[in-house]
PDB file of N, CA and C in Angstrom:
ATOM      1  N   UNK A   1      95.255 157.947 219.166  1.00  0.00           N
ATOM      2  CA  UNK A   1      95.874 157.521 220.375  1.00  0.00           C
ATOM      3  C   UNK A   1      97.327 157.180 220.175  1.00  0.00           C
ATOM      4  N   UNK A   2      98.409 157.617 220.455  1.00  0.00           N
ATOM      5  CA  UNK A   2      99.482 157.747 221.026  1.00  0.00           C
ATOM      6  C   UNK A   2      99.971 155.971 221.502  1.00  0.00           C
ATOM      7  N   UNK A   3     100.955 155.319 220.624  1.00  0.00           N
ATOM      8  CA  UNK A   3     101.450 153.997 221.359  1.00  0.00           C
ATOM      9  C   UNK A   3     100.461 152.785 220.737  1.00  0.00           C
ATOM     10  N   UNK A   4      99.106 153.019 220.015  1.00  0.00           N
ATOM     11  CA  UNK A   4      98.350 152.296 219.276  1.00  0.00           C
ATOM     12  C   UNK A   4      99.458 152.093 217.839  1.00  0.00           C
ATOM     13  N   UNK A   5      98.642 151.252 217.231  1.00  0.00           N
ATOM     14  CA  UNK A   5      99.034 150.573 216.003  1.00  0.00           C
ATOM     15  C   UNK A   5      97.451 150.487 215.076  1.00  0.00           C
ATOM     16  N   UNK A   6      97.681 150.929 214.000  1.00  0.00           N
ATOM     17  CA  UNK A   6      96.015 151.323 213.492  1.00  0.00           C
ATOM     18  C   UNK A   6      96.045 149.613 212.570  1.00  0.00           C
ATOM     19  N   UNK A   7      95.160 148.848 212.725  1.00  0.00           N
ATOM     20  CA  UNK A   7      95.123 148.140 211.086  1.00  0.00           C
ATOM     21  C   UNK A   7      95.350 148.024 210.151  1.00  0.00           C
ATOM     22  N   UNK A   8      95.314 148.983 209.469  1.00  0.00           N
ATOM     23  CA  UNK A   8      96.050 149.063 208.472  1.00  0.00           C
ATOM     24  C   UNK A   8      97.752 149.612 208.007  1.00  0.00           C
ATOM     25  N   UNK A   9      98.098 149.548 209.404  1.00  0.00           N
ATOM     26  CA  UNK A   9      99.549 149.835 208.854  1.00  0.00           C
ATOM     27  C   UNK A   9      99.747 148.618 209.222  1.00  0.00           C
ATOM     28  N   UNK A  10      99.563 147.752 210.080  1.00  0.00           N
ATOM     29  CA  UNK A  10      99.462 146.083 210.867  1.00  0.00           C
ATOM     30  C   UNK A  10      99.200 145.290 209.479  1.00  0.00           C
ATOM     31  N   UNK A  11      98.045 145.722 208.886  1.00  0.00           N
ATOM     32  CA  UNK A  11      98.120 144.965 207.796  1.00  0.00           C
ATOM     33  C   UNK A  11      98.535 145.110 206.401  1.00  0.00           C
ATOM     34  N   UNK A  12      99.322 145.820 206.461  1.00  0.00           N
ATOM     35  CA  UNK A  12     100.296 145.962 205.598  1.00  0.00           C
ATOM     36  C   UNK A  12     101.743 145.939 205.557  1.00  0.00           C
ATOM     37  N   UNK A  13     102.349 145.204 207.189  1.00  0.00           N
ATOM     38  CA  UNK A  13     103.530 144.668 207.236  1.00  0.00           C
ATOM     39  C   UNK A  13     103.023 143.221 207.783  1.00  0.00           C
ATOM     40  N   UNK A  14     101.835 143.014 207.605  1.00  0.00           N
ATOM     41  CA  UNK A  14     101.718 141.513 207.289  1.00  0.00           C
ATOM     42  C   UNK A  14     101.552 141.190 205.976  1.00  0.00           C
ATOM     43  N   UNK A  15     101.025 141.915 205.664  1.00  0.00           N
ATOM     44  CA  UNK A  15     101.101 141.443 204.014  1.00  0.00           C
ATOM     45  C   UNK A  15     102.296 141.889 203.565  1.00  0.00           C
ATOM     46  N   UNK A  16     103.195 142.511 203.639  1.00  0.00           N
ATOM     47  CA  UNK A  16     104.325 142.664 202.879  1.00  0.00           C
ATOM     48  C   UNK A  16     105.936 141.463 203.265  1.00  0.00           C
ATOM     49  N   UNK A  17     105.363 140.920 205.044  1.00  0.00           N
ATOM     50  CA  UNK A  17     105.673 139.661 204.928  1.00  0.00           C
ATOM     51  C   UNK A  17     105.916 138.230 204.696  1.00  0.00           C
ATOM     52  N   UNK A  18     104.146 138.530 204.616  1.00  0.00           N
ATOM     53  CA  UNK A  18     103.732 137.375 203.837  1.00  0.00           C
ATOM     54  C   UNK A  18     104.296 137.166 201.947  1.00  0.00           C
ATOM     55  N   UNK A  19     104.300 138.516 201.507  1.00  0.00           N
ATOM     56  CA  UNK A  19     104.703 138.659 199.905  1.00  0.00           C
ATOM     57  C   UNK A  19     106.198 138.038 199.841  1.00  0.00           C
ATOM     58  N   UNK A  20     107.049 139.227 200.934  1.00  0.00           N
ATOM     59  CA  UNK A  20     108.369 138.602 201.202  1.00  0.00           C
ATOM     60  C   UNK A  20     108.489 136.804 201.488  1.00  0.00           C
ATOM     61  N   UNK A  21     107.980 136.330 202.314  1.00  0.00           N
ATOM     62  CA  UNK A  21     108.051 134.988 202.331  1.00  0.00           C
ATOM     63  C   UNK A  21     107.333 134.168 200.974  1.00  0.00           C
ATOM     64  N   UNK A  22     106.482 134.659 200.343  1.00  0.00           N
ATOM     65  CA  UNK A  22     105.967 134.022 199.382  1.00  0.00           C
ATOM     66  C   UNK A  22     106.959 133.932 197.731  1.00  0.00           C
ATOM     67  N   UNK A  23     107.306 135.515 197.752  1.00  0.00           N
ATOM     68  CA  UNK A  23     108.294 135.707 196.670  1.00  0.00           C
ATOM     69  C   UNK A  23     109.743 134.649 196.629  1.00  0.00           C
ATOM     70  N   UNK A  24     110.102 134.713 197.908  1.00  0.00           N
ATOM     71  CA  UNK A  24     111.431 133.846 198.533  1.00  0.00           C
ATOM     72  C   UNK A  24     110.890 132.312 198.425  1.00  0.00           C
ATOM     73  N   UNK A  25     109.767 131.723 199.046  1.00  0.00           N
ATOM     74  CA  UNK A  25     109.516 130.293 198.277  1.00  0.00           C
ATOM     75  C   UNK A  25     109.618 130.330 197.292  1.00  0.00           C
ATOM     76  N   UNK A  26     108.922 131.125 196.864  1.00  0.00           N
ATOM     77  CA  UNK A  26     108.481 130.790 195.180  1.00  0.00           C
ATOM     78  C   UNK A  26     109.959 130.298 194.339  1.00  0.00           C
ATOM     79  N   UNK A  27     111.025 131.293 194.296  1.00  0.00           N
ATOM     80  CA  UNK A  27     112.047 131.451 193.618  1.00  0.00           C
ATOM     81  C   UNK A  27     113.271 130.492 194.356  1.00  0.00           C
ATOM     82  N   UNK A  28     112.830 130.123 195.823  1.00  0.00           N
ATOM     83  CA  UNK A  28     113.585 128.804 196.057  1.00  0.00           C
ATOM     84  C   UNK A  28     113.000 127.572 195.712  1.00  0.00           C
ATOM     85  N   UNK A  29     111.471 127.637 195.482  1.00  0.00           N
ATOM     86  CA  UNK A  29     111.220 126.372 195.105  1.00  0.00           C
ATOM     87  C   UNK A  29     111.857 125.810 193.499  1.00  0.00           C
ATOM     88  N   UNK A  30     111.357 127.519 192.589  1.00  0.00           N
ATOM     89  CA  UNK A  30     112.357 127.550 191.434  1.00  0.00           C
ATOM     90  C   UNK A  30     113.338 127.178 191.224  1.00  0.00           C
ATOM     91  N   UNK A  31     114.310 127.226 192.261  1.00  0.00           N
ATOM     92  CA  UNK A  31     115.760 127.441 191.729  1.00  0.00           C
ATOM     93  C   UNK A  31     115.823 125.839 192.203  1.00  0.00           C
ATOM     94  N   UNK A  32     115.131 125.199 193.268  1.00  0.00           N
ATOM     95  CA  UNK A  32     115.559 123.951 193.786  1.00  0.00           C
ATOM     96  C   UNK A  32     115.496 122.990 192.413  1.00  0.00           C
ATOM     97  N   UNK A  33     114.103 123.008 191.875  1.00  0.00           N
ATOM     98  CA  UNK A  33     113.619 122.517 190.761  1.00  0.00           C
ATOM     99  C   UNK A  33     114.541 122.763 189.822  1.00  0.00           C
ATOM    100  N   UNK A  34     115.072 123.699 189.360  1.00  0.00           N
ATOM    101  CA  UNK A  34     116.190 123.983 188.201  1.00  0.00           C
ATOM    102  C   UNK A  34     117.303 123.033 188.675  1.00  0.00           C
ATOM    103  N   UNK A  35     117.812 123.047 189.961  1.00  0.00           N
ATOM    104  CA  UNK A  35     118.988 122.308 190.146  1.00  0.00           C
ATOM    105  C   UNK A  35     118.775 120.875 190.224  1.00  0.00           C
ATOM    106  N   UNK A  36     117.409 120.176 190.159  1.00  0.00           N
ATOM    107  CA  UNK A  36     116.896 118.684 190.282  1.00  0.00           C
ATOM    108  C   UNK A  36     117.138 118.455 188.721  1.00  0.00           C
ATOM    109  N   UNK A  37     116.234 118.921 187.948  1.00  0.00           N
ATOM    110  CA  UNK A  37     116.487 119.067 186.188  1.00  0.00           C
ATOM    111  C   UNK A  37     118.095 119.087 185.923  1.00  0.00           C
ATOM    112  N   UNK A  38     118.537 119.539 186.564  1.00  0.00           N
ATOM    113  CA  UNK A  38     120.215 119.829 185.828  1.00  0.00           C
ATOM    114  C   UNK A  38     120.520 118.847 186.352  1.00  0.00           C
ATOM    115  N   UNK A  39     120.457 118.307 187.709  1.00  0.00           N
ATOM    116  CA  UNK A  39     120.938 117.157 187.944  1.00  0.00           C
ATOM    117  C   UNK A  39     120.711 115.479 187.036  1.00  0.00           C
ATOM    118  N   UNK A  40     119.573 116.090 186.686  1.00  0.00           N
ATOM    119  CA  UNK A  40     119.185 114.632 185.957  1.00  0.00           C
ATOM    120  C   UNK A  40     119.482 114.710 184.614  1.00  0.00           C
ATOM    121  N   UNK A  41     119.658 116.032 183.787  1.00  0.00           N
ATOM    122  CA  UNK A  41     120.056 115.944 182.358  1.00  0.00           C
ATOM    123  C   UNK A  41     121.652 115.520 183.014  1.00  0.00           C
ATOM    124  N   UNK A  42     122.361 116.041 183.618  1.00  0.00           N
ATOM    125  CA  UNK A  42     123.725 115.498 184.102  1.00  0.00           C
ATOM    126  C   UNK A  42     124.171 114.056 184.135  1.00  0.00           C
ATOM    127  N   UNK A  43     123.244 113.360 184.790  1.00  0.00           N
ATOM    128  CA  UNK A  43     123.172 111.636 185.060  1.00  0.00           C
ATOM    129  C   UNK A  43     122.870 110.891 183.590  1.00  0.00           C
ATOM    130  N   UNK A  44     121.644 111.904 182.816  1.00  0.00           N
ATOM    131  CA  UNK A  44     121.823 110.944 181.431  1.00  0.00           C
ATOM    132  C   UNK A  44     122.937 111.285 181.088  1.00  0.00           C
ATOM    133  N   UNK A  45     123.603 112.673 181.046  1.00  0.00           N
ATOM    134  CA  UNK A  45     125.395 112.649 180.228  1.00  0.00           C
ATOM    135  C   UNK A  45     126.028 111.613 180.455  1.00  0.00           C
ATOM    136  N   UNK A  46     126.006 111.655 181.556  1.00  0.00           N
ATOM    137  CA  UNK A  46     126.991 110.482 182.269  1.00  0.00           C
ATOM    138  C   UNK A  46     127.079 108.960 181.567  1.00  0.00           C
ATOM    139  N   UNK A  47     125.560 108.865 181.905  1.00  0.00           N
ATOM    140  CA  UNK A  47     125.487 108.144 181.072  1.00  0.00           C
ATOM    141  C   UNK A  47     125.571 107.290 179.633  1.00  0.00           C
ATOM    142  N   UNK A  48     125.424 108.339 178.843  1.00  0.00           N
ATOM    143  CA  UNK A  48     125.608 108.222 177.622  1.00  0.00           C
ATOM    144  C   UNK A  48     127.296 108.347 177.169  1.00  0.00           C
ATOM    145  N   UNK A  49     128.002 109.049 178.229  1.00  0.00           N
ATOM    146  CA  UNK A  49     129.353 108.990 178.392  1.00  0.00           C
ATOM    147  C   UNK A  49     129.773 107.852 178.223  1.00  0.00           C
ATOM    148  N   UNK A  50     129.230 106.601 179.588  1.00  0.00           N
ATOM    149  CA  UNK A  50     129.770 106.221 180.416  1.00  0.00           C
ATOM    150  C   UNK A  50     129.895 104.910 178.979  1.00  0.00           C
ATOM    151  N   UNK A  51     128.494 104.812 178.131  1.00  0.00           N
ATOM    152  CA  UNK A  51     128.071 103.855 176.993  1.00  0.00           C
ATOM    153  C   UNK A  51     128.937 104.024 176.192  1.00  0.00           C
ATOM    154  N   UNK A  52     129.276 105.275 175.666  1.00  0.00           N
ATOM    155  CA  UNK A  52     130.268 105.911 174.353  1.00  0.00           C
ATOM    156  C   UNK A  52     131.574 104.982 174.819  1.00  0.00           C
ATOM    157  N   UNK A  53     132.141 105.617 175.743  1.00  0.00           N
ATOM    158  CA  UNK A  53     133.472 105.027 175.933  1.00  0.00           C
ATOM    159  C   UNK A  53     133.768 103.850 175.978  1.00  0.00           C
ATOM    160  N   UNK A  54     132.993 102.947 176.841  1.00  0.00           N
ATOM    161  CA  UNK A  54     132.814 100.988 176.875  1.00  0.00           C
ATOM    162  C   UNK A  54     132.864 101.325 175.543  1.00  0.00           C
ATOM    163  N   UNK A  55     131.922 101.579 174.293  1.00  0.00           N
ATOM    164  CA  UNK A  55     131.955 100.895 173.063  1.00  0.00           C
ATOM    165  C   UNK A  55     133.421 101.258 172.593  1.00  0.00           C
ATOM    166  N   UNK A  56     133.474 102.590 172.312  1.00  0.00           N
ATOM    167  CA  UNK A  56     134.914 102.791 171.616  1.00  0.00           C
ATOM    168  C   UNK A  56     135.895 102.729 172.378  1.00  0.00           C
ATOM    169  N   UNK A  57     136.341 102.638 173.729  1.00  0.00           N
ATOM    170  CA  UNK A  57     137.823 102.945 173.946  1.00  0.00           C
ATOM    171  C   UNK A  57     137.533 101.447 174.833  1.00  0.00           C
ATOM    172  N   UNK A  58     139.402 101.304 174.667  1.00  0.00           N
ATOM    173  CA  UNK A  58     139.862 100.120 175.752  1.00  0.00           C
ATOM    174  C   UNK A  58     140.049 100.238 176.793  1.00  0.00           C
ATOM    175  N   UNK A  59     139.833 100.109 178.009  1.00  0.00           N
ATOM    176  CA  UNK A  59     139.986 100.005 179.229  1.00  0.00           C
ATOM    177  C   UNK A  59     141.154  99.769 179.535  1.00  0.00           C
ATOM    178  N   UNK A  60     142.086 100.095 180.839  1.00  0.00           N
ATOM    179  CA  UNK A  60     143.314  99.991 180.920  1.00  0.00           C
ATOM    180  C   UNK A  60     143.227  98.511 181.313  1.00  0.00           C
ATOM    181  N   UNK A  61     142.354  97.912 182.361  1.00  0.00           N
ATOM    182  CA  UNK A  61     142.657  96.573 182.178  1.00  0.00           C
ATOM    183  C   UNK A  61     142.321  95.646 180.754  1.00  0.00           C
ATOM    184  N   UNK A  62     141.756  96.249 180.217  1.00  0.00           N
ATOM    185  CA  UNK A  62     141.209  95.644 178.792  1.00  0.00           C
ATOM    186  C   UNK A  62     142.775  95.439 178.264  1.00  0.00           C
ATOM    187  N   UNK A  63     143.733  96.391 177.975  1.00  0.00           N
ATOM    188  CA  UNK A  63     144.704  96.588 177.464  1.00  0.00           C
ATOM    189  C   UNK A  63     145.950  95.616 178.323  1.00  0.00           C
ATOM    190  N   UNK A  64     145.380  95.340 179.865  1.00  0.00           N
ATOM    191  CA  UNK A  64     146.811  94.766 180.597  1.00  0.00           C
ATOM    192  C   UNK A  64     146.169  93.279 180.078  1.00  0.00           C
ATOM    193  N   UNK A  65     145.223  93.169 179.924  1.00  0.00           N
ATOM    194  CA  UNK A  65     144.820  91.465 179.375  1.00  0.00           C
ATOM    195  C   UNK A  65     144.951  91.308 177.772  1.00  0.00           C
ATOM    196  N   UNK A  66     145.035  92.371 177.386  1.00  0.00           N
ATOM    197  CA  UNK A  66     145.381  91.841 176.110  1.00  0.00           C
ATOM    198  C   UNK A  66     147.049  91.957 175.958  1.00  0.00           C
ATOM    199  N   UNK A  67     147.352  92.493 176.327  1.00  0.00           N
ATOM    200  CA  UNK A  67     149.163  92.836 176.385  1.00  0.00           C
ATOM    201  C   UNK A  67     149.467  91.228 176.960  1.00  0.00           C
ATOM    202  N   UNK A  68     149.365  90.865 177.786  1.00  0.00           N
ATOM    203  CA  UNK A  68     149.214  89.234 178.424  1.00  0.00           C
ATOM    204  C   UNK A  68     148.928  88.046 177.475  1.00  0.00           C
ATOM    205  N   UNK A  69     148.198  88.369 176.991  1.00  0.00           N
ATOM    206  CA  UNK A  69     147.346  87.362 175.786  1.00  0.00           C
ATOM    207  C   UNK A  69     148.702  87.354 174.871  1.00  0.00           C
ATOM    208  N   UNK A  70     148.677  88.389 174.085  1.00  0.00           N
ATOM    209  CA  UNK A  70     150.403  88.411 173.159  1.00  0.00           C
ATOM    210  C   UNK A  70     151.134  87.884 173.714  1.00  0.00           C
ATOM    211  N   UNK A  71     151.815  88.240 175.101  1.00  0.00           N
ATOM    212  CA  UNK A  71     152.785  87.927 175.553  1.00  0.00           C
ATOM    213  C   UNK A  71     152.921  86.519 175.329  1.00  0.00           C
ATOM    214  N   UNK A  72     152.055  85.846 175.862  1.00  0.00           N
ATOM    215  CA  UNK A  72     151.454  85.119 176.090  1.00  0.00           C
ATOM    216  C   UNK A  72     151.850  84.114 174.680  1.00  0.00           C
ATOM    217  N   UNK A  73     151.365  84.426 173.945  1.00  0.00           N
ATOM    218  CA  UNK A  73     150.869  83.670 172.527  1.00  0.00           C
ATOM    219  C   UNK A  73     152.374  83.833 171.735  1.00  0.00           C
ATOM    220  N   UNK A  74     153.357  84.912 172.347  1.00  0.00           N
ATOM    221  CA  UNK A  74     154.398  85.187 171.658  1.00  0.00           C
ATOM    222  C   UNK A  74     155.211  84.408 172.175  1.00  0.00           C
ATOM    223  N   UNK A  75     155.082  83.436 173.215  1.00  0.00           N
ATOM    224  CA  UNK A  75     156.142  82.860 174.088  1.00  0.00           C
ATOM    225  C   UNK A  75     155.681  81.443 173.199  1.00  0.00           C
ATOM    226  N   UNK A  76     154.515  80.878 173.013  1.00  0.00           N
ATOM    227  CA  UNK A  76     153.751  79.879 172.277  1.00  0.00           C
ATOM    228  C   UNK A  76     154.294  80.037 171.093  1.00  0.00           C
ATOM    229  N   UNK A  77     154.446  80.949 170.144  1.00  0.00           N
ATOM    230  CA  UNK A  77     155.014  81.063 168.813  1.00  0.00           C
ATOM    231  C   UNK A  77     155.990  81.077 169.041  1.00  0.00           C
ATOM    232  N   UNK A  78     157.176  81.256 169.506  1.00  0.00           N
ATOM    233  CA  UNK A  78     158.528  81.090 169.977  1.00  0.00           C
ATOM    234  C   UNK A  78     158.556  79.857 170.374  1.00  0.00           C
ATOM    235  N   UNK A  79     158.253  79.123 170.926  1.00  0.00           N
ATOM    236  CA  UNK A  79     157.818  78.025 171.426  1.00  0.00           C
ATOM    237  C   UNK A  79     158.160  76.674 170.065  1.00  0.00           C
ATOM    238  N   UNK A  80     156.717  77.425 169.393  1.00  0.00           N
ATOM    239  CA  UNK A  80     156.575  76.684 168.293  1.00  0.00           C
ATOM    240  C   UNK A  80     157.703  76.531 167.000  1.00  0.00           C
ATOM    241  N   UNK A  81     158.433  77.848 166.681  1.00  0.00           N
ATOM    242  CA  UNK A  81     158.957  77.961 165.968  1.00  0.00           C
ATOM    243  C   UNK A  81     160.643  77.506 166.301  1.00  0.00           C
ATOM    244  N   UNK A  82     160.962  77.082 167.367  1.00  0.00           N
ATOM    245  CA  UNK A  82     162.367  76.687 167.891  1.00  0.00           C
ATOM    246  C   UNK A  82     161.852  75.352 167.865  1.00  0.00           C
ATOM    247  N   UNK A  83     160.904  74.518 167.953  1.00  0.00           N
ATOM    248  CA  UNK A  83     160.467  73.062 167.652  1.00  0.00           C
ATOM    249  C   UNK A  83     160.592  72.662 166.610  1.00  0.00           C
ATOM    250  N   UNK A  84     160.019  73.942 165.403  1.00  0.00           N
ATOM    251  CA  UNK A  84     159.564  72.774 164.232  1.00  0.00           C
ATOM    252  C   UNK A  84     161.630  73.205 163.543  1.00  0.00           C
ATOM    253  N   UNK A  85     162.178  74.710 163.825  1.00  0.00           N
ATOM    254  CA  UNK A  85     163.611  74.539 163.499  1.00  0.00           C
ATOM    255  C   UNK A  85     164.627  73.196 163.826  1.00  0.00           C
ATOM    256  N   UNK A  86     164.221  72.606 165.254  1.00  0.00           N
ATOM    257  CA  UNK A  86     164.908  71.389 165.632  1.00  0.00           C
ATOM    258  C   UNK A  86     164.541  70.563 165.032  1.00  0.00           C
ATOM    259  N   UNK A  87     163.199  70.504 164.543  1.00  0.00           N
ATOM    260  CA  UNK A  87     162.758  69.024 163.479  1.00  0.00           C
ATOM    261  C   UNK A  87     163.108  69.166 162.482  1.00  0.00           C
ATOM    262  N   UNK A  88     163.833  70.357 161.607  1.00  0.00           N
ATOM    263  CA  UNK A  88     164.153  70.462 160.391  1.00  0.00           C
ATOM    264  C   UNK A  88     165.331  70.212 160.455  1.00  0.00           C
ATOM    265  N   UNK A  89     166.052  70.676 161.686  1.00  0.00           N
ATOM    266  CA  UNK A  89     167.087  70.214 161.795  1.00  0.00           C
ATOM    267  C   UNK A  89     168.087  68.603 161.784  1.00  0.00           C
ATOM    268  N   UNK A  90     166.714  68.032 162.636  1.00  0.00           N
ATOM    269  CA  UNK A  90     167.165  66.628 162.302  1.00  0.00           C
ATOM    270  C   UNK A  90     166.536  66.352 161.039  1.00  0.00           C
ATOM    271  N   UNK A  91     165.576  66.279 160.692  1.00  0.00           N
ATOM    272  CA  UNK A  91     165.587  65.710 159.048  1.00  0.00           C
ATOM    273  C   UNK A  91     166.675  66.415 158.085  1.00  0.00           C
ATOM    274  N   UNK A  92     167.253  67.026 158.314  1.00  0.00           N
ATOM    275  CA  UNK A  92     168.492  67.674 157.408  1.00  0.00           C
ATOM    276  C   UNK A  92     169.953  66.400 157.872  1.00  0.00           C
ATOM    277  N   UNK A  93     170.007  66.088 159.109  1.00  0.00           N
ATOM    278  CA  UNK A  93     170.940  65.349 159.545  1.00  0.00           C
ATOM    279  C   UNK A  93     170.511  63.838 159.438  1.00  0.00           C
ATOM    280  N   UNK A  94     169.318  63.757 159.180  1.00  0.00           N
ATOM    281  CA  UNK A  94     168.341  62.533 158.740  1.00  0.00           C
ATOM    282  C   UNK A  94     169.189  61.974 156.769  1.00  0.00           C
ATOM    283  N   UNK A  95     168.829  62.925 156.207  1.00  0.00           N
ATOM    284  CA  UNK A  95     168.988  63.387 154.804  1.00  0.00           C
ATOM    285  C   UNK A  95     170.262  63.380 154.337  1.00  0.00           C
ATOM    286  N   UNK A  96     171.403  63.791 155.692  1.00  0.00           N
ATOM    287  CA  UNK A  96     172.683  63.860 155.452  1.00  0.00           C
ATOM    288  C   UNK A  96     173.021  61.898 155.185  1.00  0.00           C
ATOM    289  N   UNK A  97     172.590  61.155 156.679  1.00  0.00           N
ATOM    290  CA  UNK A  97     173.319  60.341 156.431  1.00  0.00           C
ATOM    291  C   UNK A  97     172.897  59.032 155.685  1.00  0.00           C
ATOM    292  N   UNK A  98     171.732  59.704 155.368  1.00  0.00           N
ATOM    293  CA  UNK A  98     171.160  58.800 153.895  1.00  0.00           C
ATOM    294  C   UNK A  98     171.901  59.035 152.699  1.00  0.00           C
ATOM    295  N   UNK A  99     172.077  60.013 152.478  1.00  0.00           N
ATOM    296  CA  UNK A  99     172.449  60.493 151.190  1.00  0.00           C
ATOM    297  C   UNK A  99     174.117  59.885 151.364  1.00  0.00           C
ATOM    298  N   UNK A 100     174.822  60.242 152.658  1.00  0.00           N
ATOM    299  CA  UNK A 100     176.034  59.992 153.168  1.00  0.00           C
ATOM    300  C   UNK A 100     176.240  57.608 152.520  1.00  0.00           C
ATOM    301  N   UNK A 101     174.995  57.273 152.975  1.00  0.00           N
ATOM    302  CA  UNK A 101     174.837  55.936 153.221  1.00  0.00           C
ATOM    303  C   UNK A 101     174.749  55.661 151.725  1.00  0.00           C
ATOM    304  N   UNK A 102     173.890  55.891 150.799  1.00  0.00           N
ATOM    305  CA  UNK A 102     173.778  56.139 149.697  1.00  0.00           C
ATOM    306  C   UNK A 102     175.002  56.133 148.227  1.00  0.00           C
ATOM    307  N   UNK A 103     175.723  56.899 149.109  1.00  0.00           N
ATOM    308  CA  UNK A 103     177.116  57.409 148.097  1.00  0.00           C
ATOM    309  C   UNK A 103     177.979  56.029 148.297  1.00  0.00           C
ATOM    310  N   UNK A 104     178.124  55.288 149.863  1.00  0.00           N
ATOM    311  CA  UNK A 104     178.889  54.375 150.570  1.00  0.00           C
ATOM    312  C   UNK A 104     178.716  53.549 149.507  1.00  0.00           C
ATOM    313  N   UNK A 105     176.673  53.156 149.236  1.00  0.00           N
ATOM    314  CA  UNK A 105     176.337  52.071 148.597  1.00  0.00           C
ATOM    315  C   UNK A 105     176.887  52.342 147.116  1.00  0.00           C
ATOM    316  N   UNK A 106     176.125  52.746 146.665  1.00  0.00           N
ATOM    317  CA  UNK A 106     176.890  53.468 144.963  1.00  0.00           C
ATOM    318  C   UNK A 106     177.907  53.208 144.560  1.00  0.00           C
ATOM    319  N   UNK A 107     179.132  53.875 145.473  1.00  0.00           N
ATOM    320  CA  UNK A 107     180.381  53.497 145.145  1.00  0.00           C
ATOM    321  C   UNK A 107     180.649  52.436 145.453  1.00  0.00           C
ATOM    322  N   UNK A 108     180.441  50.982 146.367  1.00  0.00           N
ATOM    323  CA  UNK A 108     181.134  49.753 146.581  1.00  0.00           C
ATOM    324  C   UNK A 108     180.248  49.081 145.428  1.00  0.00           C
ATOM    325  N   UNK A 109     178.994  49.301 144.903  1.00  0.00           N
ATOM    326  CA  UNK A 109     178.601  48.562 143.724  1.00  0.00           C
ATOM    327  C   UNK A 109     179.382  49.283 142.658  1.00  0.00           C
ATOM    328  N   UNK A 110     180.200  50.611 141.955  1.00  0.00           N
ATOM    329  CA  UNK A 110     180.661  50.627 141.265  1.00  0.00           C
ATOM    330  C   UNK A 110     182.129  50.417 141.375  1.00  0.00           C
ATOM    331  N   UNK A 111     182.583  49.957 142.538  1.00  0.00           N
ATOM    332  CA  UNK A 111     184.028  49.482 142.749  1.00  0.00           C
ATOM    333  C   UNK A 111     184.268  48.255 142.235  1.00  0.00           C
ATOM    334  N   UNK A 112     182.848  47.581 142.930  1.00  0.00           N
ATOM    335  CA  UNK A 112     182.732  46.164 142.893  1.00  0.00           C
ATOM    336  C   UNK A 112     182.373  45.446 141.407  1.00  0.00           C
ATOM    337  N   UNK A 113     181.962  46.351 140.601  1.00  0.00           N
ATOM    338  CA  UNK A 113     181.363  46.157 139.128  1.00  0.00           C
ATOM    339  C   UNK A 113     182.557  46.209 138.377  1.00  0.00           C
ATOM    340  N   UNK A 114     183.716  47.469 138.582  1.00  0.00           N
ATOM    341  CA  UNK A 114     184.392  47.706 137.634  1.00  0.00           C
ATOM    342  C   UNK A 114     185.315  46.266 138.023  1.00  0.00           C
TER     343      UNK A 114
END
């Protein structure tokens, strides 16, 4: 009959749709799954990145607080070291007019002796 469709040609562009749709899940469910896995070996990198670097490298603020800290401690040692120069300074002018006072005494007992 003329304008019919027999069964078996019907069922064999259902089944070759069904294959088509089955082949196409299949290999998107595949590929989805491959890209979940890559994603997650990715996140441990990261991770293990993220550990590596904290241990070995300094952080730029790590570095602006320690640059501070020196600064810091260098203004304190400057500090310190123009203090204890002024205290040496007066015990030198301490020393002078002892020694100065000293000579005064010395000589009026050997003025006074001879």
């Amino acid at each position: 009959m003329p304008g019919t469709v027999e069964w078996s040609v019907l069922l064999t562009i259902v089944s070759a749709i069904i294959l088509t749709v089955g082949i196409t899940g299949g290999v998107l469910i595949r590929v989805f799954t491959w890209i979940y896995a890559e994603s997650n070996n990715l996140r441990a990198d990261l991770g293990r990145l993220r550990t590596e670097v904290s241990q070995t490298y300094v952080t730029l603020e790590a570095q602006k607080i320690i640059k501070e800290a020196i600064d810091e401690r260098g203004d304190h040692l400057e500090a310190a070291v123009n203090g204890l120069s002024a205290a040496v300074d007066r015990l030198s002018e301490k020393q002078d007019r002892s020694i100065a006072e000293l000579v005064k005494v010395l000589t009026a007992r050997l003025v006074g002796v001879d």
